[in-house]
C-alpha atoms as a PDB file:
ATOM      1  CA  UNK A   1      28.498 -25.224  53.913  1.00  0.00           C
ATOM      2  CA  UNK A   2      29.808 -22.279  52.922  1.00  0.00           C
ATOM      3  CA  UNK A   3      28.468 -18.975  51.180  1.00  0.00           C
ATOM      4  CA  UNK A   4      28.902 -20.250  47.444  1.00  0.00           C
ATOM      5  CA  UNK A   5      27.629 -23.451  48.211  1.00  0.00           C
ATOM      6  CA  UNK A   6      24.287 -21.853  49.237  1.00  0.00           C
ATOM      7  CA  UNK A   7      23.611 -19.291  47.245  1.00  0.00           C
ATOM      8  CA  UNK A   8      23.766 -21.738  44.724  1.00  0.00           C
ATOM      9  CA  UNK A   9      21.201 -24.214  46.388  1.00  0.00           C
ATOM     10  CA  UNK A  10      19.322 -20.725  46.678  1.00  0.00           C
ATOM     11  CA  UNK A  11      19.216 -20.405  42.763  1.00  0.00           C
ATOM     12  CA  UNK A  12      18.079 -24.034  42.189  1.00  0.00           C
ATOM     13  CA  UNK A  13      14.956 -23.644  44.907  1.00  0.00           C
ATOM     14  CA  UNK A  14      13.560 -20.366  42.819  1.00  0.00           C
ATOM     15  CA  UNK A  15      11.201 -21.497  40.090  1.00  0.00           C
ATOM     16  CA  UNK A  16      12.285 -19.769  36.559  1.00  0.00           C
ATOM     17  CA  UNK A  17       9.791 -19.815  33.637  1.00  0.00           C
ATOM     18  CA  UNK A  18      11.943 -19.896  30.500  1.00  0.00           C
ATOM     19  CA  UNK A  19      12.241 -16.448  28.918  1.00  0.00           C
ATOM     20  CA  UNK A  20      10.120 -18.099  25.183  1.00  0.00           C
ATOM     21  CA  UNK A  21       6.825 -18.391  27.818  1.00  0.00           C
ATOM     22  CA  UNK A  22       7.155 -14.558  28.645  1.00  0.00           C
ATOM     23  CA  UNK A  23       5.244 -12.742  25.959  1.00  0.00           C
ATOM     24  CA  UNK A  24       3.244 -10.113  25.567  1.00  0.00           C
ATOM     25  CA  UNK A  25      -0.186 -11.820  24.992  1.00  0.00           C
ATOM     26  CA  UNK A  26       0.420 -13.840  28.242  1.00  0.00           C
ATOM     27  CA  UNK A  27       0.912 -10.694  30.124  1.00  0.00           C
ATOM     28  CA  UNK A  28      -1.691  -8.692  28.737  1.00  0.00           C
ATOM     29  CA  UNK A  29      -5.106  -7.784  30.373  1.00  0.00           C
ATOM     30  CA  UNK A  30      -8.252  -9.117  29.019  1.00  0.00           C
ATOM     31  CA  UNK A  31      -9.951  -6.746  27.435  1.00  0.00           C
ATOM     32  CA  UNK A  32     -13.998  -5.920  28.528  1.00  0.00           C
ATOM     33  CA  UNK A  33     -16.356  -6.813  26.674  1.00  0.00           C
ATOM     34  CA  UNK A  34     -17.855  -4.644  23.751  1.00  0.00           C
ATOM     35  CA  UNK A  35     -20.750  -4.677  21.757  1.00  0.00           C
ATOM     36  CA  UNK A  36     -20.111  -5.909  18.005  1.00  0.00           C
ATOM     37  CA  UNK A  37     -20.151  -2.982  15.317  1.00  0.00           C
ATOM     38  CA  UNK A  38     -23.319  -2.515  13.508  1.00  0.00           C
ATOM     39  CA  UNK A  39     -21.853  -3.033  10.188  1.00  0.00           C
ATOM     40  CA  UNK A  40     -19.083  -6.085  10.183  1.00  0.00           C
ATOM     41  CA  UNK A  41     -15.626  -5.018   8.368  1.00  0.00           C
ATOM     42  CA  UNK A  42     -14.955  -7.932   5.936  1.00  0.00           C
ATOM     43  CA  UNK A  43     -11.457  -9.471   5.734  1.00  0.00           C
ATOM     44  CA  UNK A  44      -9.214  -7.581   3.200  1.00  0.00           C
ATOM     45  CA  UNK A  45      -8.621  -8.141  -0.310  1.00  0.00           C
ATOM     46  CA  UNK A  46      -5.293  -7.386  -1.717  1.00  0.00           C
ATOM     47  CA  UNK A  47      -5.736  -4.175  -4.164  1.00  0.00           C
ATOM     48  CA  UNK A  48      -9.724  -3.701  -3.318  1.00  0.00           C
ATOM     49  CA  UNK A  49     -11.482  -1.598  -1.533  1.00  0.00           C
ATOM     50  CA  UNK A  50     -14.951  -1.776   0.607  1.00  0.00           C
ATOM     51  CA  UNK A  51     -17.667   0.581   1.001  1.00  0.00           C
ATOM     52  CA  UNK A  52     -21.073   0.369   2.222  1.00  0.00           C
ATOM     53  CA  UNK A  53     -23.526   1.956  -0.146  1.00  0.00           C
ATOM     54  CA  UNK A  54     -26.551   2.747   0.608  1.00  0.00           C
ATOM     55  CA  UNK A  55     -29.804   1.441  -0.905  1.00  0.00           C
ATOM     56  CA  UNK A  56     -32.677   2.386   1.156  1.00  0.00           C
ATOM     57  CA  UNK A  57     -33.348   5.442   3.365  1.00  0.00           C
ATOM     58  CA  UNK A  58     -36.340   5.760   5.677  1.00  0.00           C
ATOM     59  CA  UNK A  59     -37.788   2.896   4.168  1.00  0.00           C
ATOM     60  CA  UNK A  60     -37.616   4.358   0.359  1.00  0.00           C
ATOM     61  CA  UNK A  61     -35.626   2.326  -1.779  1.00  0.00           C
ATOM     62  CA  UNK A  62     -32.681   4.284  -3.386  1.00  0.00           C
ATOM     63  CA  UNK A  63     -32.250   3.142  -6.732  1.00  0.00           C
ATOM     64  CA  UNK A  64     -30.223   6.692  -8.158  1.00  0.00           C
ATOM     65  CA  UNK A  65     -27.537   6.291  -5.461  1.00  0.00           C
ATOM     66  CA  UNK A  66     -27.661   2.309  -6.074  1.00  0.00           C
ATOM     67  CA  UNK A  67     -27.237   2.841  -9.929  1.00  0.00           C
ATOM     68  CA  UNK A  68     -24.495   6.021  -9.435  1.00  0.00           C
ATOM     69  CA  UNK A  69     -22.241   3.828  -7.003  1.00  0.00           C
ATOM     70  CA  UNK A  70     -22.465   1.101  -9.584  1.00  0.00           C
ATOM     71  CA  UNK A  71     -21.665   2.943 -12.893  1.00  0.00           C
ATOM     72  CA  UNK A  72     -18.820   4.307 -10.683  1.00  0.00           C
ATOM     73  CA  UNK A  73     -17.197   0.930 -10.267  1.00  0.00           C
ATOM     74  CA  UNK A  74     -18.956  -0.463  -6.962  1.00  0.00           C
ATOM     75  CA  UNK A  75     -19.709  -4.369  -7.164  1.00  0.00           C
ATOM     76  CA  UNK A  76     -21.946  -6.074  -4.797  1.00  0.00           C
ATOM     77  CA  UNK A  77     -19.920  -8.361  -2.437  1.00  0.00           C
ATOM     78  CA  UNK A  78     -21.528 -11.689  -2.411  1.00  0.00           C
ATOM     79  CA  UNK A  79     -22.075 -13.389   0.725  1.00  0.00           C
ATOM     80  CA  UNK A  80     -20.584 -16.573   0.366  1.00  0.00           C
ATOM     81  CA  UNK A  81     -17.236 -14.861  -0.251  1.00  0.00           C
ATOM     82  CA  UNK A  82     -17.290 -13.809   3.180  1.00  0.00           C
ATOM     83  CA  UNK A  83     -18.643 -16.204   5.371  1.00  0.00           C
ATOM     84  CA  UNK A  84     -16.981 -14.403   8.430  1.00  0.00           C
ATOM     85  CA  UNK A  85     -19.548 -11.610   8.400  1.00  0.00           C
ATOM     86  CA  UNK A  86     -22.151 -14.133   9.544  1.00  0.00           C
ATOM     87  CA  UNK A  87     -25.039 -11.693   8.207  1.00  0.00           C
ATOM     88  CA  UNK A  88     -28.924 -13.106   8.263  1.00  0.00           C
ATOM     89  CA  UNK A  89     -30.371 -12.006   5.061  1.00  0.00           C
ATOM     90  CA  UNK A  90     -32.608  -9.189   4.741  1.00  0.00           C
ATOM     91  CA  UNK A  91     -35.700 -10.504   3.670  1.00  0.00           C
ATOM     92  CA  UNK A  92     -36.644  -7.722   0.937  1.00  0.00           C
ATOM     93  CA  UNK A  93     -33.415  -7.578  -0.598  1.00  0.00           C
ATOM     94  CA  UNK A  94     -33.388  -6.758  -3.691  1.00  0.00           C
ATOM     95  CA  UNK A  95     -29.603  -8.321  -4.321  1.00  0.00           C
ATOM     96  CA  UNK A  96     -30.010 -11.696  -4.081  1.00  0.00           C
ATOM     97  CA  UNK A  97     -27.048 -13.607  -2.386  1.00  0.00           C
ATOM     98  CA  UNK A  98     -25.758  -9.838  -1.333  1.00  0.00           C
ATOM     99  CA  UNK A  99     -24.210  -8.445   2.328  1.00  0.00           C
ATOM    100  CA  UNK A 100     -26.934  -5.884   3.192  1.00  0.00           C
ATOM    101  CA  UNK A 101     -27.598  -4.421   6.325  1.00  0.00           C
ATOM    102  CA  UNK A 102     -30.115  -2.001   7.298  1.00  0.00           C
ATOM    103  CA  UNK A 103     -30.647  -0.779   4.148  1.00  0.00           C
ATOM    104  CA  UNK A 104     -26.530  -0.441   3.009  1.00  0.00           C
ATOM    105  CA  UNK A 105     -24.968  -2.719   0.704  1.00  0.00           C
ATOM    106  CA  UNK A 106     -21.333  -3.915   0.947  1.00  0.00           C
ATOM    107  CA  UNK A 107     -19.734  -3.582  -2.450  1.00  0.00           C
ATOM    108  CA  UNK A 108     -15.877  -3.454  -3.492  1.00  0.00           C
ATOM    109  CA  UNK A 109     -14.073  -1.703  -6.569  1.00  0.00           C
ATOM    110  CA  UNK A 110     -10.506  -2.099  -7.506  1.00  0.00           C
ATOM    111  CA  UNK A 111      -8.253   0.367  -5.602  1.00  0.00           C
ATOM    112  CA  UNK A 112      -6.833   1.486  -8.766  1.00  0.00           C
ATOM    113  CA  UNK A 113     -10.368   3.024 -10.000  1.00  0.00           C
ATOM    114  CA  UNK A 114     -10.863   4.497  -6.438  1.00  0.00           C
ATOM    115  CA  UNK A 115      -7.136   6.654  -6.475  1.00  0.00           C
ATOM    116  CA  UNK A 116      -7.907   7.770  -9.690  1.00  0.00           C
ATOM    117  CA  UNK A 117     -11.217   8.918  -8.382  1.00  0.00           C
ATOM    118  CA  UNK A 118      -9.844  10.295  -5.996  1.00  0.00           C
ATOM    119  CA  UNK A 119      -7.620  12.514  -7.930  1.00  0.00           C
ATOM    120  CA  UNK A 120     -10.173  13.792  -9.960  1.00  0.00           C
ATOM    121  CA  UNK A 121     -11.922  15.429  -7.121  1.00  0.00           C
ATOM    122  CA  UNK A 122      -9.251  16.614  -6.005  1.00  0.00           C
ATOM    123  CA  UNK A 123      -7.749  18.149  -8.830  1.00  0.00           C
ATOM    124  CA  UNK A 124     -11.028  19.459  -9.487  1.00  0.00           C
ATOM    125  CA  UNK A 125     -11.275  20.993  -6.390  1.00  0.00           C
ATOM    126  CA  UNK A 126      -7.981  22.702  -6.950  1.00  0.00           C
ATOM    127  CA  UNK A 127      -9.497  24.107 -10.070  1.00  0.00           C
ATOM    128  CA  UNK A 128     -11.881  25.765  -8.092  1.00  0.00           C
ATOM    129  CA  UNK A 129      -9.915  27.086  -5.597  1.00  0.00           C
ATOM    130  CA  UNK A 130      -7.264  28.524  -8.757  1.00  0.00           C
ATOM    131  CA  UNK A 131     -10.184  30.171  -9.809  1.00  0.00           C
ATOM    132  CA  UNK A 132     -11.385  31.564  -6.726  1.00  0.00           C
ATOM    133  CA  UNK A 133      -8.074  32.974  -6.061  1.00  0.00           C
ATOM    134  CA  UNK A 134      -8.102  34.343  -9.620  1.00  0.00           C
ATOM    135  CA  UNK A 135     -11.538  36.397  -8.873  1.00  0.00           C
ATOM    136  CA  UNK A 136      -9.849  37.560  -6.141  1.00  0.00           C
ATOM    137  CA  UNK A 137      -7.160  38.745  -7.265  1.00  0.00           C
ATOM    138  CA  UNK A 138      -8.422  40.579  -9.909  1.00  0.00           C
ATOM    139  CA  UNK A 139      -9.682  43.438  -7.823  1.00  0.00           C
ATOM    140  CA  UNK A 140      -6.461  43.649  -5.712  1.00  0.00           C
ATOM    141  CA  UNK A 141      -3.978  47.018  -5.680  1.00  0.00           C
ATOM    142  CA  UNK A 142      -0.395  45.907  -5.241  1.00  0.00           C
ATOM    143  CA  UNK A 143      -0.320  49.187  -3.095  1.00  0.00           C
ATOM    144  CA  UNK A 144      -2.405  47.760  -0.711  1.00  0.00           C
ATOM    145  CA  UNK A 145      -2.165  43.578  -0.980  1.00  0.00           C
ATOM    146  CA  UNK A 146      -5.822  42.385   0.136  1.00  0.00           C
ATOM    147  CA  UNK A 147      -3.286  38.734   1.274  1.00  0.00           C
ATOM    148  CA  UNK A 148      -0.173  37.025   0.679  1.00  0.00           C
ATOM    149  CA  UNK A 149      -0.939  33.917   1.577  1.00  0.00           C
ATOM    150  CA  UNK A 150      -3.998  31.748   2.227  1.00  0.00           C
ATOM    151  CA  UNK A 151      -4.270  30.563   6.133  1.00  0.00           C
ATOM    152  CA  UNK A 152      -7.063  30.762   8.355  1.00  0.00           C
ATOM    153  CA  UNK A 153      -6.552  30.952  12.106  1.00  0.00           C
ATOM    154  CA  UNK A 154      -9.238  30.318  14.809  1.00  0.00           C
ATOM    155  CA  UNK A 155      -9.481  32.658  18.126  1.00  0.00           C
ATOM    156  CA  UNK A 156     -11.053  32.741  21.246  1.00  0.00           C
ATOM    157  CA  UNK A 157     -12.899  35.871  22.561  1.00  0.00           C
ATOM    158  CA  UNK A 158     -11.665  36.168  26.119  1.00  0.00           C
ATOM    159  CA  UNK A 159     -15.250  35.504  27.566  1.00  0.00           C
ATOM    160  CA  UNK A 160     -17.081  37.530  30.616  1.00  0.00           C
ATOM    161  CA  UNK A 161     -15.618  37.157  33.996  1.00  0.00           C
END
């Protein structure tokens, strides 16, 4: 035999897996084990949002915050929409066929009404701040500028040795 003839018997004896078997999830680690999150995230709905709103605190029922988050939009999720959550019922519930946990409730509101919420606060927020700046400004001497722009930087003393 000569040198061609076994370096090709030399390829045939090596075992090959076909390149399609090589992936990623067959060469990945398995991942420990962690404990489940106290409240479940529920599979997403195109152009809806989920929040959990809370109903009780310290074993006081909550019915302002309850009646605010609704009036804002918020609408129970029920729980046979989203069997995946696998949630036992709270037993005092006071939203029958609901998702609540601990006291929270899982509602959902149309994306739409949240961005516009959204940019109310914000532009209202930016009101505030116009105004601020406007106070401000109203007692400053273009002699002697009190800032030219708003930044705020954080320092370190440089400590005892």
């Amino acid at each position: 035999m000569d040198k061609l003839d076994k370096d090709q018997e030399n390829t045939q004896d090596q075992e090959r897996n076909p390149r399609e078997l090589e992936s990623r999830e067959t060469n990945e680690r398995e991942k420990p084990w962690t404990p489940p999150n106290l409240l479940p995230d529920p599979t997403p709905e195109e152009g809806y949002v989920f929040r959990w709103i809370r109903t009780a605190s310290a074993g006081q029922s909550d019915n302002m915050n309850v009646s605010t988050k609704l009036r804002e939009g918020w609408v129970p999720v029920k729980a046979e929409d989203h069997p995946e959550l696998q949630m036992v019922k709270d037993k005092n519930s006071q939203f029958e066929g609901g998702v609540e946990v601990g006291g929270l409730l899982l509602c959902k509101a149309p994306k739409e009404e949240i961005d516009k919420r959204a940019k109310h606060y914000s532009d209202q927020a930016s009101q505030q701040m116009e105004a601020l700046d406007a106070n401000y400004m109203r007692e400053e001497n273009p002699a002697m500028p009190m800032f030219k722009e708003r930044k705020t930087q954080v320092s370190f003393g440089k400590g005892g040795k």
